[in-house]
Protein backbone atom coordinates (compact mmCIF):
# COMPACT_ATOMS: atom_id res chain seq x y z
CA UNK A 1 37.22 26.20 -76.03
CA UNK A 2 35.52 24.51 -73.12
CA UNK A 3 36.32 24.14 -69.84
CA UNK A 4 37.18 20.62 -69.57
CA UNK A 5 39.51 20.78 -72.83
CA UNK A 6 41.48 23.70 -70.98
CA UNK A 7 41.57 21.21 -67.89
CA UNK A 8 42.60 18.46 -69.51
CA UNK A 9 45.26 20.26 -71.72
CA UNK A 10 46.75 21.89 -68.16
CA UNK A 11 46.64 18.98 -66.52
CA UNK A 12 48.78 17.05 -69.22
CA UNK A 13 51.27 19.97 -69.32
CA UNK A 14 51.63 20.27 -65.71
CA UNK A 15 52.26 16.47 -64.93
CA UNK A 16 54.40 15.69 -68.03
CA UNK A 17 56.83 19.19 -68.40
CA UNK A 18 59.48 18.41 -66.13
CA UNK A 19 59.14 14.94 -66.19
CA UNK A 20 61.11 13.10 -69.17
CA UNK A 21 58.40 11.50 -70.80
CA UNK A 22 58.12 14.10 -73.35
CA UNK A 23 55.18 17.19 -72.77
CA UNK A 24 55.30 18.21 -76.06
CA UNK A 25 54.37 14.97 -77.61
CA UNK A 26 51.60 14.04 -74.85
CA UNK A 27 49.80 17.73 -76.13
CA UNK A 28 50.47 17.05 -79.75
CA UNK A 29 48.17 13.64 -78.50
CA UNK A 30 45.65 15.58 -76.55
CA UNK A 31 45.28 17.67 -79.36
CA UNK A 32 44.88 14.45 -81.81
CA UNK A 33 42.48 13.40 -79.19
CA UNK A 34 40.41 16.15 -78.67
CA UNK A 35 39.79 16.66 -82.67
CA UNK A 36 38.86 12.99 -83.07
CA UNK A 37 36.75 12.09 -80.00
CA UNK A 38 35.39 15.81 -78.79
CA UNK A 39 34.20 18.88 -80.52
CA UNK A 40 36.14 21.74 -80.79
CA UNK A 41 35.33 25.10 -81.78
CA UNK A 42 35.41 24.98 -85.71
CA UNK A 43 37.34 28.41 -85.48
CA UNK A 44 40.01 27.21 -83.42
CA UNK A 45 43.28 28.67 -85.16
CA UNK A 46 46.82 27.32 -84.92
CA UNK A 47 47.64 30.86 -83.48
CA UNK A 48 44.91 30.11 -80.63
CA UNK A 49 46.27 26.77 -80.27
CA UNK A 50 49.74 27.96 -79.51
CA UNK A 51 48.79 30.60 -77.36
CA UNK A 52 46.98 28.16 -74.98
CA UNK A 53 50.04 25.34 -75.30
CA UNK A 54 52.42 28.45 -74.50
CA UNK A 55 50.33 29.56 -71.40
CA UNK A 56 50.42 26.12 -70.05
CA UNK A 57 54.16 26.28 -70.39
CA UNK A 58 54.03 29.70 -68.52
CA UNK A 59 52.09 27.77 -65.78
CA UNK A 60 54.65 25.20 -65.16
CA UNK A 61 57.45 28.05 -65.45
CA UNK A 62 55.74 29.52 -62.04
CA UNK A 63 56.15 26.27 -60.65
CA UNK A 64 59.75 25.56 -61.09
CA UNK A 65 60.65 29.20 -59.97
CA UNK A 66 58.79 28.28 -56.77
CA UNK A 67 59.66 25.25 -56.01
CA UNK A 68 63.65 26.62 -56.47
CA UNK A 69 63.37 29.98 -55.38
CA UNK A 70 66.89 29.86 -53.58
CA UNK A 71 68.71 29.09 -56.95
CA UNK A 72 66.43 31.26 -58.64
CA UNK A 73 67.82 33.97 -56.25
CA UNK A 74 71.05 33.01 -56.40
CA UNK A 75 71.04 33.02 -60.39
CA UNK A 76 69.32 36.67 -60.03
CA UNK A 77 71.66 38.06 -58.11
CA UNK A 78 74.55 35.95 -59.94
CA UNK A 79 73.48 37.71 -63.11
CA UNK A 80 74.57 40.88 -61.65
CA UNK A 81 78.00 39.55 -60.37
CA UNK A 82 78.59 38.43 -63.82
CA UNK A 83 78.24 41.68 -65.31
CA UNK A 84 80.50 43.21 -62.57
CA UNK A 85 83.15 40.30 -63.67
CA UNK A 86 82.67 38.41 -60.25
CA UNK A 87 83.16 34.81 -59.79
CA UNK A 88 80.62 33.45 -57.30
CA UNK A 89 78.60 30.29 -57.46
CA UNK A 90 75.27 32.08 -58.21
CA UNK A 91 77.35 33.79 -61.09
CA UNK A 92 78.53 30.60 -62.43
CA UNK A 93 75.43 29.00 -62.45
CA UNK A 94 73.48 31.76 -63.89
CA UNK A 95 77.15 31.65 -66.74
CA UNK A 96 76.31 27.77 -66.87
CA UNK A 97 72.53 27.85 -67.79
CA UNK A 98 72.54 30.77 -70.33
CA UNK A 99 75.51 28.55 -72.12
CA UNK A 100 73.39 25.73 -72.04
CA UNK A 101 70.39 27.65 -73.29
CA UNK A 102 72.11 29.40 -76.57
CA UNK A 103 71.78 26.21 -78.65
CA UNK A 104 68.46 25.90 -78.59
CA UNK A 105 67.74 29.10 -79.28
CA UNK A 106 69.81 29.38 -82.17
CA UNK A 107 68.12 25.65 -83.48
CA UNK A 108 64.53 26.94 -82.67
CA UNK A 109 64.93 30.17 -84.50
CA UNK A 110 66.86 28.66 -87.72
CA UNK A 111 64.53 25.24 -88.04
CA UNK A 112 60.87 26.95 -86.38
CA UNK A 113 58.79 26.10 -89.55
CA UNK A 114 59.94 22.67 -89.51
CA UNK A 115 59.55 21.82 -85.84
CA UNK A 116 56.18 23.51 -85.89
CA UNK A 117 54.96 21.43 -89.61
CA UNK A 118 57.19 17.92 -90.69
CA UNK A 119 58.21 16.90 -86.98
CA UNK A 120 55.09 17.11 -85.28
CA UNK A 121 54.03 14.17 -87.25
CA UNK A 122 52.48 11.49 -84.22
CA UNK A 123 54.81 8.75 -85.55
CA UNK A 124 57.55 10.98 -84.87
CA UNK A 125 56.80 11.50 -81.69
CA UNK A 126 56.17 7.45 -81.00
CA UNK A 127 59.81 6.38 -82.55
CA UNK A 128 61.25 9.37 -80.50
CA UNK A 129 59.58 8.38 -77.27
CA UNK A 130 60.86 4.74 -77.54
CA UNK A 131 64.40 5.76 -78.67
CA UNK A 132 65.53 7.92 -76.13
CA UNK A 133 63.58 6.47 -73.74
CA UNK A 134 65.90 3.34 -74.10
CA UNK A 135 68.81 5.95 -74.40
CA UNK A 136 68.05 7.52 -71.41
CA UNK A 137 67.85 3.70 -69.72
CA UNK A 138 71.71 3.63 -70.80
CA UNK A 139 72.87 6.28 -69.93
CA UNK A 140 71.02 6.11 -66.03
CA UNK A 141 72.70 2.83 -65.62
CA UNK A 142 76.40 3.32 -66.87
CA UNK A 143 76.44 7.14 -65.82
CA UNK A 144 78.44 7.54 -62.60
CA UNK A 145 76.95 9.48 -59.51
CA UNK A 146 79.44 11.66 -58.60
CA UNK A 147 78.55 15.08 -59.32
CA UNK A 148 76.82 17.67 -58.44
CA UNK A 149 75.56 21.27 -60.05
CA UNK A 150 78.34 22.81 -58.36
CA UNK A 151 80.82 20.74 -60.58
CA UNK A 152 79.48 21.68 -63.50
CA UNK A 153 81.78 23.42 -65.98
CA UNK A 154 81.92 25.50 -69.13
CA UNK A 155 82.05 22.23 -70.86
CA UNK A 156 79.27 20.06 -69.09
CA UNK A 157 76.82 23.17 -69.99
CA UNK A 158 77.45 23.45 -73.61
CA UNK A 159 77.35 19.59 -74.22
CA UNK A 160 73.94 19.70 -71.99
CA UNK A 161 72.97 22.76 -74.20
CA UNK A 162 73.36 21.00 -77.49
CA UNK A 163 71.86 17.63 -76.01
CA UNK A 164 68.47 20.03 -75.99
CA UNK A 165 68.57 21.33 -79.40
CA UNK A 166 67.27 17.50 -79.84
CA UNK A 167 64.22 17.91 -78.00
CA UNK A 168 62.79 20.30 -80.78
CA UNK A 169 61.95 17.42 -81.93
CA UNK A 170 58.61 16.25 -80.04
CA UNK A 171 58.65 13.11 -78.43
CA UNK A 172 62.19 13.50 -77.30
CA UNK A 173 61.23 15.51 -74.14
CA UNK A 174 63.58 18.44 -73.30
CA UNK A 175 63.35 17.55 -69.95
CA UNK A 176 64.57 13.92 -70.61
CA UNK A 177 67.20 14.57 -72.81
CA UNK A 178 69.08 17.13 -70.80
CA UNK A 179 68.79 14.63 -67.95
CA UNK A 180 70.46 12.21 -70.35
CA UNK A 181 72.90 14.44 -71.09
CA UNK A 182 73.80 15.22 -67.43
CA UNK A 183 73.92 11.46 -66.54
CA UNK A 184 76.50 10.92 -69.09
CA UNK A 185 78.69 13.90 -67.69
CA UNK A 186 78.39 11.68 -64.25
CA UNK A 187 75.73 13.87 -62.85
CA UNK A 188 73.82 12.95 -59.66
CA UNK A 189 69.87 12.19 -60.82
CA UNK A 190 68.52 14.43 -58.39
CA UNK A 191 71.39 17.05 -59.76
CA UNK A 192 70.44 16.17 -63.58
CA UNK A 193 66.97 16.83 -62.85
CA UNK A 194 67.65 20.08 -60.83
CA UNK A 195 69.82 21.26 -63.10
CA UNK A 196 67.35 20.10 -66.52
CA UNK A 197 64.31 22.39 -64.35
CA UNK A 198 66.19 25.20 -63.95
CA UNK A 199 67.44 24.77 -67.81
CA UNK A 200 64.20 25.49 -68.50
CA UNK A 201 63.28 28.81 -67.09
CA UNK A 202 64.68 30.88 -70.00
CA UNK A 203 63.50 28.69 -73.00
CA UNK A 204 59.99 28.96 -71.22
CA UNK A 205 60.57 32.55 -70.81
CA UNK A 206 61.59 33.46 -74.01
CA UNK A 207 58.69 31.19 -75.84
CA UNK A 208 55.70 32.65 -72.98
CA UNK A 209 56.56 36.42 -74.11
CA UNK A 210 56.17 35.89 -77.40
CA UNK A 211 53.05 34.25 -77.01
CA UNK A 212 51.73 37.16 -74.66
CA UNK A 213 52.60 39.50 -76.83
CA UNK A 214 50.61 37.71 -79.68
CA UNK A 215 47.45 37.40 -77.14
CA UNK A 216 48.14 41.41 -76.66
CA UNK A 217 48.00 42.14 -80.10
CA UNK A 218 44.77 39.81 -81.26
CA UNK A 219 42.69 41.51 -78.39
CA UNK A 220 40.69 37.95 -77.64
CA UNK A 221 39.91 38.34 -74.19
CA UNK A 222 38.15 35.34 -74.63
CA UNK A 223 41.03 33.53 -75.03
CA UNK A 224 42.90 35.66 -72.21
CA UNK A 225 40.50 34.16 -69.47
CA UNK A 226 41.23 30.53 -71.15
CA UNK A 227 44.91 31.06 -71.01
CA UNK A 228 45.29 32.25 -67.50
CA UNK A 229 43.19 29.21 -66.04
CA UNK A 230 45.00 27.16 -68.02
CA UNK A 231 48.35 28.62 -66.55
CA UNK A 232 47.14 28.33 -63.14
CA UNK A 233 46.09 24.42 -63.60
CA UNK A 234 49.51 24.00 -64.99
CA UNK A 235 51.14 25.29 -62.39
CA UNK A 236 49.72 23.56 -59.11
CA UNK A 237 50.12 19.87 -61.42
CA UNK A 238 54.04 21.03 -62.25
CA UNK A 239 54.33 22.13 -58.72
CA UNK A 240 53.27 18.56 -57.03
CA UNK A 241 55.35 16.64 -60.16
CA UNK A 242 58.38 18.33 -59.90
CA UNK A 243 58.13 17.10 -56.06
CA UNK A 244 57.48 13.94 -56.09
CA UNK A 245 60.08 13.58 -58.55
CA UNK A 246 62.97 14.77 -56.79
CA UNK A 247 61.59 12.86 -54.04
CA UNK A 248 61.75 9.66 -56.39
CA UNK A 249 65.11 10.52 -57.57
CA UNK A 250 66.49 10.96 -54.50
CA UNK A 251 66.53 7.15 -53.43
CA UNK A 252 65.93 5.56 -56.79
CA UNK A 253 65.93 5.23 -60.81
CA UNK A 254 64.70 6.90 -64.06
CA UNK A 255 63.50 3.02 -65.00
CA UNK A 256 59.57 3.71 -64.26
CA UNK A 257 59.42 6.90 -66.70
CA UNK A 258 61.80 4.55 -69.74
CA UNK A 259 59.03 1.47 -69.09
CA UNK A 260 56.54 4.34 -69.13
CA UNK A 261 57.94 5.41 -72.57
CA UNK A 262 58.25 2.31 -74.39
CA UNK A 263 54.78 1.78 -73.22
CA UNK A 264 53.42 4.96 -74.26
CA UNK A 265 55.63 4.63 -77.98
CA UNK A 266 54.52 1.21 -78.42
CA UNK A 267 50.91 2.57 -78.45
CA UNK A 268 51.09 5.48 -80.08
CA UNK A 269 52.65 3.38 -83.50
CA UNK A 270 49.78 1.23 -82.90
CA UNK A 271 47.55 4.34 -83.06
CA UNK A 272 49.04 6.42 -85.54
CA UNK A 273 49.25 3.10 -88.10
């Protein structure tokens, strides 16, 4: 693969993971893209294809550990107090976010050959990106704003965990839906957000070792010098979005990334027609 397709596919992941516009459905596009208006290799493989969409995700999983290394801390050393039976905040949230996560690793596991086959269809992905794009419009506006991470419960985690399961399918945005989710429970949008980004570490986790150990295994090195720019593109774009986004969040709405949505869905049924 060239250059600027490993560019452009890192710079896609890194804008769009942790924002809730859906990153999975803006690479199933690239992809779309790239096979009808570029030339790619003609042995590109599925395998390949994952590997490099995985190492993106790996990219952006730097960034989020970065840019909250305190609760990252916190949730290491929580995971010890846990085990020892202590009850400390960085044990609760590390408690709240492996509850969360449990659903959609049961979901990904038990439906994997239909998220990776029948739902990456593009028109999927458009009806998806306008429907919980408008959902996530409701929920921003009637949601209250009194919450923060540290009010979350046993309760609040599992209903955010199951809320995720959705985003296997693409378009939904995991990212988005989680932030939904949160909103609903009364969640500050700065605390949804936080809370969504730091969701995310073990999913991304989980999926990048499997995908390393598959790059181990097929011995392209080729592909292991594609993968680790790729991860390093992602990661400085997921660093500066996750930023600005908090910043935005801070002071105002989610209504710029649901017109963005309807906008992007709108055009994708018009392309996928």
């Amino acid at each position: 693969m060239s250059l600027l397709h490993i560019l452009i596919l890192s710079l896609v992941q890194g804008i769009t993971e942790f924002l809730p516009i859906s990153s999975s459905g803006h690479l199933i596009l690239v992809w779309e893209g790239l096979a009808r208006f570029s030339e790619l290799p003609p042995g590109q493989s599925e395998s390949e294809r994952l590997i490099l969409d995985i190492a993106v995700h790996v990219g952006t999983l730097g960034a989020v550990c970065a840019y909250f290394w305190r609760d990252v801390t916190r949730m290491v050393g929580g995971l010890g107090r846990l085990l020892l039976g202590q009850n400390t905040p960085g044990a609760r949230l590390t408690l709240h976010i492996l509850v969360a996560t449990i659903p959609v690793l049961v979901a990904g596991y038990l439906l994997k050959d239909t998220v990776e086959t029948v739902l990456r269809d593009g028109r999927i992905v458009a009806w998806m990106t306008i429907v919980f794009g408008i959902v996530l419009y409701l929920a921003d506006r009637s949601g209250m704003t009194v919450r923060r991470i540290e009010h979350m419960n046993i309760g609040a985690a599992v209903a955010i965990g199951l809320a995720q399961v959705l985003a296997l399918v693409p378009g939904t945005s995991r990212s988005g839906i989680t932030m939904t989710a949160a909103r609903i429970l009364g969640f500050e949008r700065a605390e949804a957000a936080r809370f969504s980004l730091l969701l995310s570490i073990p999913t991304i986790l989980g999926a990048g070792t499997l995908a390393g150990l598959d790059l181990y295994r097929s011995g392209n090195v080729a592909l292991g010098l594609d993968a680790a720019v790729a991860a390093v593109v992602a990661f400085v774009c997921a660093l500066l979005a996750i930023a600005l986004m908090l910043r935005w969040l801070r002071r105002a709405t989610f209504t710029p990334f649901v017109v963005y949505r309807l906008i992007l869905g709108a055009a994708l049924l018009i392309w996928f027609v």
